[in-house]
PDB file of N, CA and C in Angstrom:
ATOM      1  N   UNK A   1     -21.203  17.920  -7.083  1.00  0.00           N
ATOM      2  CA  UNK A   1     -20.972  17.329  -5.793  1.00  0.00           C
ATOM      3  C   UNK A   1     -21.158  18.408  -4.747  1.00  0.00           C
ATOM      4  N   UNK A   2     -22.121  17.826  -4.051  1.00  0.00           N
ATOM      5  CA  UNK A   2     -22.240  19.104  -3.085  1.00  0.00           C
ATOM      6  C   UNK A   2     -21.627  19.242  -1.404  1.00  0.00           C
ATOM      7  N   UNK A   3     -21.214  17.992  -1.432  1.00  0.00           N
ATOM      8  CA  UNK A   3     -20.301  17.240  -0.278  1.00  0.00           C
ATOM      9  C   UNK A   3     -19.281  17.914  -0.446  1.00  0.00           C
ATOM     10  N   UNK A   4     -18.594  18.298   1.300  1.00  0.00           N
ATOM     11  CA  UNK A   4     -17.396  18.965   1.063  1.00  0.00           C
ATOM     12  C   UNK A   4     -16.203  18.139   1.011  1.00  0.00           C
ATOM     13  N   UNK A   5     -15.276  17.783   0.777  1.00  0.00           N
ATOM     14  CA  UNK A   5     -14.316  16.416   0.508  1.00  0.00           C
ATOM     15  C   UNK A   5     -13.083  16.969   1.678  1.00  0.00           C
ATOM     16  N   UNK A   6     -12.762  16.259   2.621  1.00  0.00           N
ATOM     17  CA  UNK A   6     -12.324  16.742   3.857  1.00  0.00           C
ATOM     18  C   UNK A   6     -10.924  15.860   4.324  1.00  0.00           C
ATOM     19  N   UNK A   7      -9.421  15.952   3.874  1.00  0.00           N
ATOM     20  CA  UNK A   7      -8.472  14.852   4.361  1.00  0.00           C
ATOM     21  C   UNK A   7      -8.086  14.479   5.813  1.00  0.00           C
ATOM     22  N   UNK A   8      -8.451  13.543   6.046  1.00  0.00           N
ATOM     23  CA  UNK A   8      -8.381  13.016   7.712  1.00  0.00           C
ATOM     24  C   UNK A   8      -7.386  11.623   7.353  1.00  0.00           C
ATOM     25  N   UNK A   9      -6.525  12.475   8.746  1.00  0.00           N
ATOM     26  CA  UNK A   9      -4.930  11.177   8.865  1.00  0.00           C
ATOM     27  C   UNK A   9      -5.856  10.706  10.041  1.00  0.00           C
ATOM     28  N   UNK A  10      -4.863   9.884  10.417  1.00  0.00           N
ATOM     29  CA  UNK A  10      -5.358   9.059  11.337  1.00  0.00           C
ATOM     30  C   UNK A  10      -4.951   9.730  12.674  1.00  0.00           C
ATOM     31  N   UNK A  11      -3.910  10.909  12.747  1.00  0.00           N
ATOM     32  CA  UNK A  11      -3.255  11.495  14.004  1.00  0.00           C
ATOM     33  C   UNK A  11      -4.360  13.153  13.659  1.00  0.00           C
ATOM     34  N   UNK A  12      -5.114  12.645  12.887  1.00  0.00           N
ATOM     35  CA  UNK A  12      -6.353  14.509  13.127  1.00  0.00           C
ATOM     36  C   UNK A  12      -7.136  14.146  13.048  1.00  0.00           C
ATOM     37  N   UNK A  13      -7.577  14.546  14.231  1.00  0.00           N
ATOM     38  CA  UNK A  13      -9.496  14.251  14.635  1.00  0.00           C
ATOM     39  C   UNK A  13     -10.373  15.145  13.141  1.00  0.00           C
ATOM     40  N   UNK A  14     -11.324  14.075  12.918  1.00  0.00           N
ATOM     41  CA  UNK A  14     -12.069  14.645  11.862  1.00  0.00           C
ATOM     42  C   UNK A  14     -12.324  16.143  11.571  1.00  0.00           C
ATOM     43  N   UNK A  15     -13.068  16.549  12.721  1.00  0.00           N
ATOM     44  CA  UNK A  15     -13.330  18.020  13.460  1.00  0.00           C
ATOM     45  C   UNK A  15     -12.081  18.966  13.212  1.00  0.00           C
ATOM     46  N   UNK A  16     -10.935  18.542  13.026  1.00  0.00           N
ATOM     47  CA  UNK A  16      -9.456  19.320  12.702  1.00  0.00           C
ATOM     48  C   UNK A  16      -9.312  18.852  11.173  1.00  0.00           C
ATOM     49  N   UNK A  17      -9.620  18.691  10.489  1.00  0.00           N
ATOM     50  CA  UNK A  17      -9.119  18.209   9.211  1.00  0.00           C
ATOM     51  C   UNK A  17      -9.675  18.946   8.098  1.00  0.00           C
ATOM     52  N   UNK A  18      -8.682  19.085   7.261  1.00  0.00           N
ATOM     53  CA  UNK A  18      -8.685  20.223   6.045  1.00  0.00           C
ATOM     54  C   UNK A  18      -9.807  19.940   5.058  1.00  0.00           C
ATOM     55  N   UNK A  19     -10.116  21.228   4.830  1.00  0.00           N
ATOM     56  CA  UNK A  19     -11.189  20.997   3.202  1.00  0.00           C
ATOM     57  C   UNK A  19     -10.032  21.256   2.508  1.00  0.00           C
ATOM     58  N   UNK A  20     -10.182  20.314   1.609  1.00  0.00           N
ATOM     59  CA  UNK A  20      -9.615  20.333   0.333  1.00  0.00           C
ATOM     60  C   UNK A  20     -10.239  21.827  -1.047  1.00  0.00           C
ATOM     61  N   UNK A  21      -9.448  22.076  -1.350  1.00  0.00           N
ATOM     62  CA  UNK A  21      -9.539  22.885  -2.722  1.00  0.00           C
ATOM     63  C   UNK A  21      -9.774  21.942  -4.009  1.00  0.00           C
ATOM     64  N   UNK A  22     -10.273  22.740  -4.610  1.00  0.00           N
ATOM     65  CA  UNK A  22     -10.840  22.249  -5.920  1.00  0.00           C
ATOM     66  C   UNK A  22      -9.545  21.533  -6.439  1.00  0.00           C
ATOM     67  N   UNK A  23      -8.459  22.055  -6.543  1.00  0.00           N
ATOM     68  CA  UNK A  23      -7.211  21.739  -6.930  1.00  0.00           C
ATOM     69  C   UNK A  23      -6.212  20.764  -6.358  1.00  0.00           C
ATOM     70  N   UNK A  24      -6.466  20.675  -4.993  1.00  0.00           N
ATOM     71  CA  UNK A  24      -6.365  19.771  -4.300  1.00  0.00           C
ATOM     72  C   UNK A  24      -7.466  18.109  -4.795  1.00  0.00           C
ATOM     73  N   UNK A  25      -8.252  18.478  -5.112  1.00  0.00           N
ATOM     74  CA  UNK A  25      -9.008  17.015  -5.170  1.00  0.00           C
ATOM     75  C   UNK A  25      -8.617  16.653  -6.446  1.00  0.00           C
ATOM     76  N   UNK A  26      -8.464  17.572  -7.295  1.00  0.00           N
ATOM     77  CA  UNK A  26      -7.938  17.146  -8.812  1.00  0.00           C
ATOM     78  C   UNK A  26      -6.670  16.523  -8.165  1.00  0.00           C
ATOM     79  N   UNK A  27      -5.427  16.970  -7.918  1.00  0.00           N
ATOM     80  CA  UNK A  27      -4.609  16.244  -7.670  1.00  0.00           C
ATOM     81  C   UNK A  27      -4.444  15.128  -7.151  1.00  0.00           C
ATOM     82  N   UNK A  28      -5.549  14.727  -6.152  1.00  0.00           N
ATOM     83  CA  UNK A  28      -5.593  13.583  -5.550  1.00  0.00           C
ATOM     84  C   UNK A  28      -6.516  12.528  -6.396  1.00  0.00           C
ATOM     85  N   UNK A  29      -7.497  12.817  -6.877  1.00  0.00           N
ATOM     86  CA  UNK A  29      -8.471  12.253  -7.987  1.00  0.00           C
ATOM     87  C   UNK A  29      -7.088  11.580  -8.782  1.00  0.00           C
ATOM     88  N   UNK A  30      -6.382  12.173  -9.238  1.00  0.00           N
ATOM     89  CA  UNK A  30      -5.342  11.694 -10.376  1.00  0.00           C
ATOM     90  C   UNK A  30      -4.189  10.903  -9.701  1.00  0.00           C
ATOM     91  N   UNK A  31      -4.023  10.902  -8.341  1.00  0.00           N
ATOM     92  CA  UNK A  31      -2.778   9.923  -7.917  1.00  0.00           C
ATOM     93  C   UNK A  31      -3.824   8.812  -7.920  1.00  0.00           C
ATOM     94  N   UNK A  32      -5.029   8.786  -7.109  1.00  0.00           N
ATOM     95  CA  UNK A  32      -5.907   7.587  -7.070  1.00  0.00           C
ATOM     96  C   UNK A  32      -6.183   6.873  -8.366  1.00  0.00           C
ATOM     97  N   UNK A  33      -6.222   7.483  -9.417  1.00  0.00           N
ATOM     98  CA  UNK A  33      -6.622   7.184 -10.748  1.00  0.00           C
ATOM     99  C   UNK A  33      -5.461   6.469 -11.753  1.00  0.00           C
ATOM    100  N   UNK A  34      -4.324   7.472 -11.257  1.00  0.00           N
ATOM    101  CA  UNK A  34      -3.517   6.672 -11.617  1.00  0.00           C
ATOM    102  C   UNK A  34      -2.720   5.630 -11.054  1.00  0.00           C
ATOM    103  N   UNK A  35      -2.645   5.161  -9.878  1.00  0.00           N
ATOM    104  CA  UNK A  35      -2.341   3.923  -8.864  1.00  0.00           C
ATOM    105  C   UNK A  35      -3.351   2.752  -9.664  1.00  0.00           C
ATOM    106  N   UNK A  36      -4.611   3.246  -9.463  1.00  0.00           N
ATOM    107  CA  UNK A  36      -5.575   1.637 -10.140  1.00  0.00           C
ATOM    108  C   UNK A  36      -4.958   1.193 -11.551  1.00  0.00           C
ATOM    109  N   UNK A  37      -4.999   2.167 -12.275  1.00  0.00           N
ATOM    110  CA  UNK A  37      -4.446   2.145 -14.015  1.00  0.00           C
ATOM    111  C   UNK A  37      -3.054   1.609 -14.027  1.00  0.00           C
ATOM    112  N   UNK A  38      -2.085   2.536 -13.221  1.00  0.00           N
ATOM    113  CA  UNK A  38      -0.491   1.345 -13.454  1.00  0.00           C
ATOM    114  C   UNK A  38      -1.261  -0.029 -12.775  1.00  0.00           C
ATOM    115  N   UNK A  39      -1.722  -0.247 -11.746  1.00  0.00           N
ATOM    116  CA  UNK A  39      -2.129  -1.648 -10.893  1.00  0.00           C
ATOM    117  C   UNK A  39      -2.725  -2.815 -12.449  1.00  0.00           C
ATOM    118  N   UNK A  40      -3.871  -1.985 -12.956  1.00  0.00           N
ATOM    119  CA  UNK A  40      -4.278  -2.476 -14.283  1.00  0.00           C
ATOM    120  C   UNK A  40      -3.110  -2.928 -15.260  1.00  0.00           C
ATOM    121  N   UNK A  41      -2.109  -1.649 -15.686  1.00  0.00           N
ATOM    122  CA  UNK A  41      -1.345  -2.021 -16.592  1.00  0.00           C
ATOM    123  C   UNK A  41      -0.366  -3.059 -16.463  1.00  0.00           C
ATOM    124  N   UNK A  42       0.062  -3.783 -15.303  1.00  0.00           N
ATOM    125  CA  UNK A  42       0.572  -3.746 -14.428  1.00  0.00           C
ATOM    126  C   UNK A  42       0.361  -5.748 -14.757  1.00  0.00           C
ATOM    127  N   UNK A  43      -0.999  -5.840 -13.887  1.00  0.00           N
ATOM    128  CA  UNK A  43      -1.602  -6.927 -14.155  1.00  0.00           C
ATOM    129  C   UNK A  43      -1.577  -7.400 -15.724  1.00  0.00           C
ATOM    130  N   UNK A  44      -2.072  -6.849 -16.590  1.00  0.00           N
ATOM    131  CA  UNK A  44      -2.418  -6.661 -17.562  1.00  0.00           C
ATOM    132  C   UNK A  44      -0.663  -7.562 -18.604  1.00  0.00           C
ATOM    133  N   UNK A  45       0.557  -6.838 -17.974  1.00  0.00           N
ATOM    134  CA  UNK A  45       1.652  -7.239 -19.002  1.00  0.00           C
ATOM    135  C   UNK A  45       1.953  -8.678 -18.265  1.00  0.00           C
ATOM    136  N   UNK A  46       1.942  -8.981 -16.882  1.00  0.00           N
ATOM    137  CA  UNK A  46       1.688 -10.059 -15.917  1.00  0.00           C
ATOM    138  C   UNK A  46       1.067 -11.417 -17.342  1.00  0.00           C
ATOM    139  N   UNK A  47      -0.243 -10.680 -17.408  1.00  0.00           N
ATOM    140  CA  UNK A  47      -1.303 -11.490 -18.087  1.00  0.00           C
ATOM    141  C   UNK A  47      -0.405 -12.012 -19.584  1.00  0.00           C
ATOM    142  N   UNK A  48      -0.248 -10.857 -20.457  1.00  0.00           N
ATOM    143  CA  UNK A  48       1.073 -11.428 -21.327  1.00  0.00           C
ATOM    144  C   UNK A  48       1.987 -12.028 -21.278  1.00  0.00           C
ATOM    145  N   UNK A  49       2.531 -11.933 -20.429  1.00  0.00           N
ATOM    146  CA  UNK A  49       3.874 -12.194 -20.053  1.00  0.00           C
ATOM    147  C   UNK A  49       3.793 -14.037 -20.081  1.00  0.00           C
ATOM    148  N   UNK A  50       2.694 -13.883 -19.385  1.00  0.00           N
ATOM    149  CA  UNK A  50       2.128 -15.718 -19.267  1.00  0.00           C
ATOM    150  C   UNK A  50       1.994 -16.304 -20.729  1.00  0.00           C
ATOM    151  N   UNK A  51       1.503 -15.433 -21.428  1.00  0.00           N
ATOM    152  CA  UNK A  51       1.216 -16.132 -22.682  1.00  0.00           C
ATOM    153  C   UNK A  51       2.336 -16.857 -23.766  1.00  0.00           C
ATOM    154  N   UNK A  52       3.149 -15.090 -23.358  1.00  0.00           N
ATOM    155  CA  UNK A  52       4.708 -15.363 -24.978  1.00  0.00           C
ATOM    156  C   UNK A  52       5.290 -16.615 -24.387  1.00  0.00           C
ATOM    157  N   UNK A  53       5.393 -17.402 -25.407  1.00  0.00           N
ATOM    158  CA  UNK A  53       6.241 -18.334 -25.740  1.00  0.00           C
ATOM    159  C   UNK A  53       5.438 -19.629 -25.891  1.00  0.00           C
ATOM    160  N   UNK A  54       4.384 -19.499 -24.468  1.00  0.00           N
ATOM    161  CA  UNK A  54       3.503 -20.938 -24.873  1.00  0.00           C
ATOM    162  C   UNK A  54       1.996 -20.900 -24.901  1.00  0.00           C
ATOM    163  N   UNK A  55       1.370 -19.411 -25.312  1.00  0.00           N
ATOM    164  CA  UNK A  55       0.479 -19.843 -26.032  1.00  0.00           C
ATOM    165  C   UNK A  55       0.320 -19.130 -27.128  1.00  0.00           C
ATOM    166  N   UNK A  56       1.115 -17.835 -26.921  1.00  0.00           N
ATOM    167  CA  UNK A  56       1.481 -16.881 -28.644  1.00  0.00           C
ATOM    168  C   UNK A  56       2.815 -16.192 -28.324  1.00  0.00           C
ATOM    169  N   UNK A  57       3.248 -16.174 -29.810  1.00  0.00           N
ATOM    170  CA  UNK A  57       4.738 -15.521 -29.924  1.00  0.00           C
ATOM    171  C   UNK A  57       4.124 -14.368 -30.725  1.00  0.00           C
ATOM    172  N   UNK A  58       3.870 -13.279 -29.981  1.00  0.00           N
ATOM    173  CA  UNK A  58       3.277 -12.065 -30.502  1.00  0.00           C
ATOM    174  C   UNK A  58       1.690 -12.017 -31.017  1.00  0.00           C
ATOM    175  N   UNK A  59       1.675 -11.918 -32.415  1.00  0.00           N
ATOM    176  CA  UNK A  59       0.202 -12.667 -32.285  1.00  0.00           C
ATOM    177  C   UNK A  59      -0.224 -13.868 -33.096  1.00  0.00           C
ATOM    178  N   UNK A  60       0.592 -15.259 -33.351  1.00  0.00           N
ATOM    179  CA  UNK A  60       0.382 -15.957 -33.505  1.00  0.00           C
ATOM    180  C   UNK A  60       0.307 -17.122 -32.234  1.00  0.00           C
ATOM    181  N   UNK A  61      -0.588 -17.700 -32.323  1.00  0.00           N
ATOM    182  CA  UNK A  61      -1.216 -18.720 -31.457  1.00  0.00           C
ATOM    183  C   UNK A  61      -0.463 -20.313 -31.868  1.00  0.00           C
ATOM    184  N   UNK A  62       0.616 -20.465 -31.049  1.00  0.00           N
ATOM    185  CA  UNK A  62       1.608 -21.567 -30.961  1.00  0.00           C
ATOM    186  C   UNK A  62       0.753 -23.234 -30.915  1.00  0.00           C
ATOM    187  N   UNK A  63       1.470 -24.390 -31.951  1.00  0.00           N
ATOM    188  CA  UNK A  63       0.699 -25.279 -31.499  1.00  0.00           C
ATOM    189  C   UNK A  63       0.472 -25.961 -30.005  1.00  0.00           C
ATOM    190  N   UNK A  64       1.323 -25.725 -29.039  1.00  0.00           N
ATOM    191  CA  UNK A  64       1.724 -25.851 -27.909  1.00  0.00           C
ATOM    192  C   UNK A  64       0.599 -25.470 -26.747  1.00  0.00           C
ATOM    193  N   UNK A  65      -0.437 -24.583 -27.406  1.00  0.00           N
ATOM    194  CA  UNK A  65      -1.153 -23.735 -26.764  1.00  0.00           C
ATOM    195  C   UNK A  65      -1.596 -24.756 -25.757  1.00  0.00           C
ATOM    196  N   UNK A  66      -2.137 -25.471 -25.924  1.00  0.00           N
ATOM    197  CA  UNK A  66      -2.860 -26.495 -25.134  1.00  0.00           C
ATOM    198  C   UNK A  66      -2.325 -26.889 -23.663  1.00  0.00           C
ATOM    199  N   UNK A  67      -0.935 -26.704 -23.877  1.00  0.00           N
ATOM    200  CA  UNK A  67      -0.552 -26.267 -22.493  1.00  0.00           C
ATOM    201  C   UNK A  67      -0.851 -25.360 -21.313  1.00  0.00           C
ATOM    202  N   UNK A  68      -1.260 -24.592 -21.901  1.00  0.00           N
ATOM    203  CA  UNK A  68      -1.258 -22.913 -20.965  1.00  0.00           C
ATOM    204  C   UNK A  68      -1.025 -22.332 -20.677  1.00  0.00           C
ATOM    205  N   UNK A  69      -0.630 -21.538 -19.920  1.00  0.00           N
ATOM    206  CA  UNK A  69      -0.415 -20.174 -19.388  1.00  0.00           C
ATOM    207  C   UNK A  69       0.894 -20.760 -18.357  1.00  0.00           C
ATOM    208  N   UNK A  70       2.166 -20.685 -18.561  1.00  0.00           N
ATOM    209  CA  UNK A  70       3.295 -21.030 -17.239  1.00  0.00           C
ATOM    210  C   UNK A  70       3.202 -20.927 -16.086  1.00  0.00           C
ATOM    211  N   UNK A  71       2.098 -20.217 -16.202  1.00  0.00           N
ATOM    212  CA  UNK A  71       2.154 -20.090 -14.106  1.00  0.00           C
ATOM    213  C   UNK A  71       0.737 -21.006 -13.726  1.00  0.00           C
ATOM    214  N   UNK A  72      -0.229 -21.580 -14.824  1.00  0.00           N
ATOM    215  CA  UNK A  72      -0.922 -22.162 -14.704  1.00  0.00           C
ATOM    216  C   UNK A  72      -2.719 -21.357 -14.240  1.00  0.00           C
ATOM    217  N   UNK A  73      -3.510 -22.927 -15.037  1.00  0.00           N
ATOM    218  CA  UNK A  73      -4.838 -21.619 -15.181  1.00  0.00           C
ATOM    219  C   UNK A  73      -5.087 -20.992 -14.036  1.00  0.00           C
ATOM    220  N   UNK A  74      -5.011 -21.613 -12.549  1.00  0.00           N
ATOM    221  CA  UNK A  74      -5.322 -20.782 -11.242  1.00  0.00           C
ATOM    222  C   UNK A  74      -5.035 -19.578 -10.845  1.00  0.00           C
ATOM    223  N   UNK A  75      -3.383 -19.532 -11.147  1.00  0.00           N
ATOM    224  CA  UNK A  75      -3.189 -17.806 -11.015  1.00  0.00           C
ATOM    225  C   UNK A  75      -3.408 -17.134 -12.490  1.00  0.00           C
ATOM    226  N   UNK A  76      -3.453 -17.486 -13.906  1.00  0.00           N
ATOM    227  CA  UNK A  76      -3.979 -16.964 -14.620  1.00  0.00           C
ATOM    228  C   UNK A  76      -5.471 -15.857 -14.712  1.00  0.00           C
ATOM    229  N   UNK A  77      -5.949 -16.960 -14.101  1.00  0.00           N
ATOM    230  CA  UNK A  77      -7.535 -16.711 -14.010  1.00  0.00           C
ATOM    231  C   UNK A  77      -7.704 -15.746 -12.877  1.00  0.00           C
ATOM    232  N   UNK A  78      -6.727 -15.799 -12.345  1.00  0.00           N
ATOM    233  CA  UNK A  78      -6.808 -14.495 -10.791  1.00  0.00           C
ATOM    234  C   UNK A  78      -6.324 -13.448 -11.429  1.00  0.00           C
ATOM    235  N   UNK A  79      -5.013 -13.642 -12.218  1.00  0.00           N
ATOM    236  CA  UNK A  79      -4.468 -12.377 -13.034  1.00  0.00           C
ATOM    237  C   UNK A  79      -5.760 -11.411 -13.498  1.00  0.00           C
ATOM    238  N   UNK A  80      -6.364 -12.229 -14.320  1.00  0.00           N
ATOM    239  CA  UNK A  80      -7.554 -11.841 -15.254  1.00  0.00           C
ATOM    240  C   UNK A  80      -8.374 -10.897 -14.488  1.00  0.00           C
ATOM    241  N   UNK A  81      -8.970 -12.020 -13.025  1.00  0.00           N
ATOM    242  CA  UNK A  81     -10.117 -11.462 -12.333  1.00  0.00           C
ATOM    243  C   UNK A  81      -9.526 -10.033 -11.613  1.00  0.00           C
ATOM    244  N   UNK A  82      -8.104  -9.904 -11.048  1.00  0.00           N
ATOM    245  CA  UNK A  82      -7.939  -8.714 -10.761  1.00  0.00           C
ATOM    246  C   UNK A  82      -7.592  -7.428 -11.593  1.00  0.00           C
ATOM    247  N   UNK A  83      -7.136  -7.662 -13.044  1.00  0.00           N
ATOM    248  CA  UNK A  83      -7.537  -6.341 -13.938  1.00  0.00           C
ATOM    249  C   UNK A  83      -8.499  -6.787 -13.949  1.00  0.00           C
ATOM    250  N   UNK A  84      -9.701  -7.011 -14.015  1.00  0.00           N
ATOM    251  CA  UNK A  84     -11.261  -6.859 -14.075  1.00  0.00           C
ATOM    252  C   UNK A  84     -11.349  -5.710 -12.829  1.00  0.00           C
ATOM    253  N   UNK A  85     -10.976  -6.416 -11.792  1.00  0.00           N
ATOM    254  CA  UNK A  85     -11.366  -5.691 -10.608  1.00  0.00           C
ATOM    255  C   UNK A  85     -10.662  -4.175 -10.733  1.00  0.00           C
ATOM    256  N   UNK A  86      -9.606  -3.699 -10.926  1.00  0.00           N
ATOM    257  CA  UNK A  86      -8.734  -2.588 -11.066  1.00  0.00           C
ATOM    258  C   UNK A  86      -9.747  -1.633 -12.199  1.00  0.00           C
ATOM    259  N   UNK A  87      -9.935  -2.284 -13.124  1.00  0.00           N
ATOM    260  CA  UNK A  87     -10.602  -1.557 -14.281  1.00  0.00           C
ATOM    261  C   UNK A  87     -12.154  -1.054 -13.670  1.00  0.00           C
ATOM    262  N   UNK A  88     -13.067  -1.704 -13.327  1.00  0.00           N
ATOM    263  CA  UNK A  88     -13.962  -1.853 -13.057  1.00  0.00           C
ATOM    264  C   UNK A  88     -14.128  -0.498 -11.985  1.00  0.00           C
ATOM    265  N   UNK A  89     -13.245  -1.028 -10.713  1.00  0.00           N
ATOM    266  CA  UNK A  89     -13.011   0.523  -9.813  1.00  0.00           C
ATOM    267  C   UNK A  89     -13.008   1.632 -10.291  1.00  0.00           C
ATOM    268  N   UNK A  90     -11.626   1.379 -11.159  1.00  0.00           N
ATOM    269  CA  UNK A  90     -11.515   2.810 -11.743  1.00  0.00           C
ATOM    270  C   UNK A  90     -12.483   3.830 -12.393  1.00  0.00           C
ATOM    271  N   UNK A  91     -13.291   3.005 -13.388  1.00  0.00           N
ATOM    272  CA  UNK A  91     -14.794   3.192 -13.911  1.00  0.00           C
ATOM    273  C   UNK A  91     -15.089   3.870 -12.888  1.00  0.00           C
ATOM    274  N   UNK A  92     -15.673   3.241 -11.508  1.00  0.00           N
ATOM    275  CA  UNK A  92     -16.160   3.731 -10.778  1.00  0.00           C
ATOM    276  C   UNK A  92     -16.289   4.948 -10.247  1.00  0.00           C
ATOM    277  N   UNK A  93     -14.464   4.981  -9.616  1.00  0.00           N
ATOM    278  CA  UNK A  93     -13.784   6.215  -9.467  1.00  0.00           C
ATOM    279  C   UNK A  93     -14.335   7.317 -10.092  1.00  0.00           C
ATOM    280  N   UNK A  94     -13.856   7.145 -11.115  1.00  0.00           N
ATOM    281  CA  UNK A  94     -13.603   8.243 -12.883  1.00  0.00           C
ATOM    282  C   UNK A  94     -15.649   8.814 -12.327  1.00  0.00           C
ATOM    283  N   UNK A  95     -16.331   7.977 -12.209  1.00  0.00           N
ATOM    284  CA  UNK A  95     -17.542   8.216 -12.601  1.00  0.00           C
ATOM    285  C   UNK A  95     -18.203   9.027 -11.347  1.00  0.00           C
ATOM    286  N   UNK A  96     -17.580   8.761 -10.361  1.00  0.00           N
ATOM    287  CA  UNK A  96     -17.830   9.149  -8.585  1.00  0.00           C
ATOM    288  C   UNK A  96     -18.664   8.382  -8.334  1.00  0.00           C
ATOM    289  N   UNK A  97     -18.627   7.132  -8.902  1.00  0.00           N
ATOM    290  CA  UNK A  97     -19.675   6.446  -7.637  1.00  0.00           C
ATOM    291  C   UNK A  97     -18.800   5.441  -7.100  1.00  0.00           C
ATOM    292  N   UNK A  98     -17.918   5.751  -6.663  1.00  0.00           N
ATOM    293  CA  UNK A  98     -17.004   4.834  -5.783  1.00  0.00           C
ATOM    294  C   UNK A  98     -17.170   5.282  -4.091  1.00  0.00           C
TER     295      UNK A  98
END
């Protein structure tokens, strides 16, 4: 990366704002990295959480299933789509093309 990585608040004009150290971006790389990942893990037990009881009790698949998910398929399916989205970033992140 040959870009210098530069932290700007909103009360310091760009032109005033710090270069970061190598050590500095690691640290911040890893709060960012890890915010998406709990957000993921996060979603992710959400997504379980829907399941135990009425559509598996651990990993058996209840006859009941046919019901669905308790909070119902709409926010299910959002559950889903946003760890997609969390994971997907992170990829990104991790990879620098975010």
């Amino acid at each position: 990366m040959s870009e210098k990585l530069r932290l700007v608040t909103r009360d310091t004009p760009p032109e005033e704002s710090a270069v970061l150290s190598s050590e500095e971006k690691l640290r911040l790389f890893r709060k960012v990295a890890g915010s998406l990942l709990q957000d993921a893990q996060g979603t992710w037990a959400d997504i379980w959480q829907e399941l135990m009881g009425t559509v598996t009790n651990g990993v058996v698949i209840l006859p009941d299933a046919s019901q669905g998910p308790k909070c119902g398929w709409a926010e299910f399916l959002e559950k889903l789509w946003l760890l997609k989205h969390y994971l997907d970033y992170t990829k990104r992140f991790v990879e620098g093309k975010a």
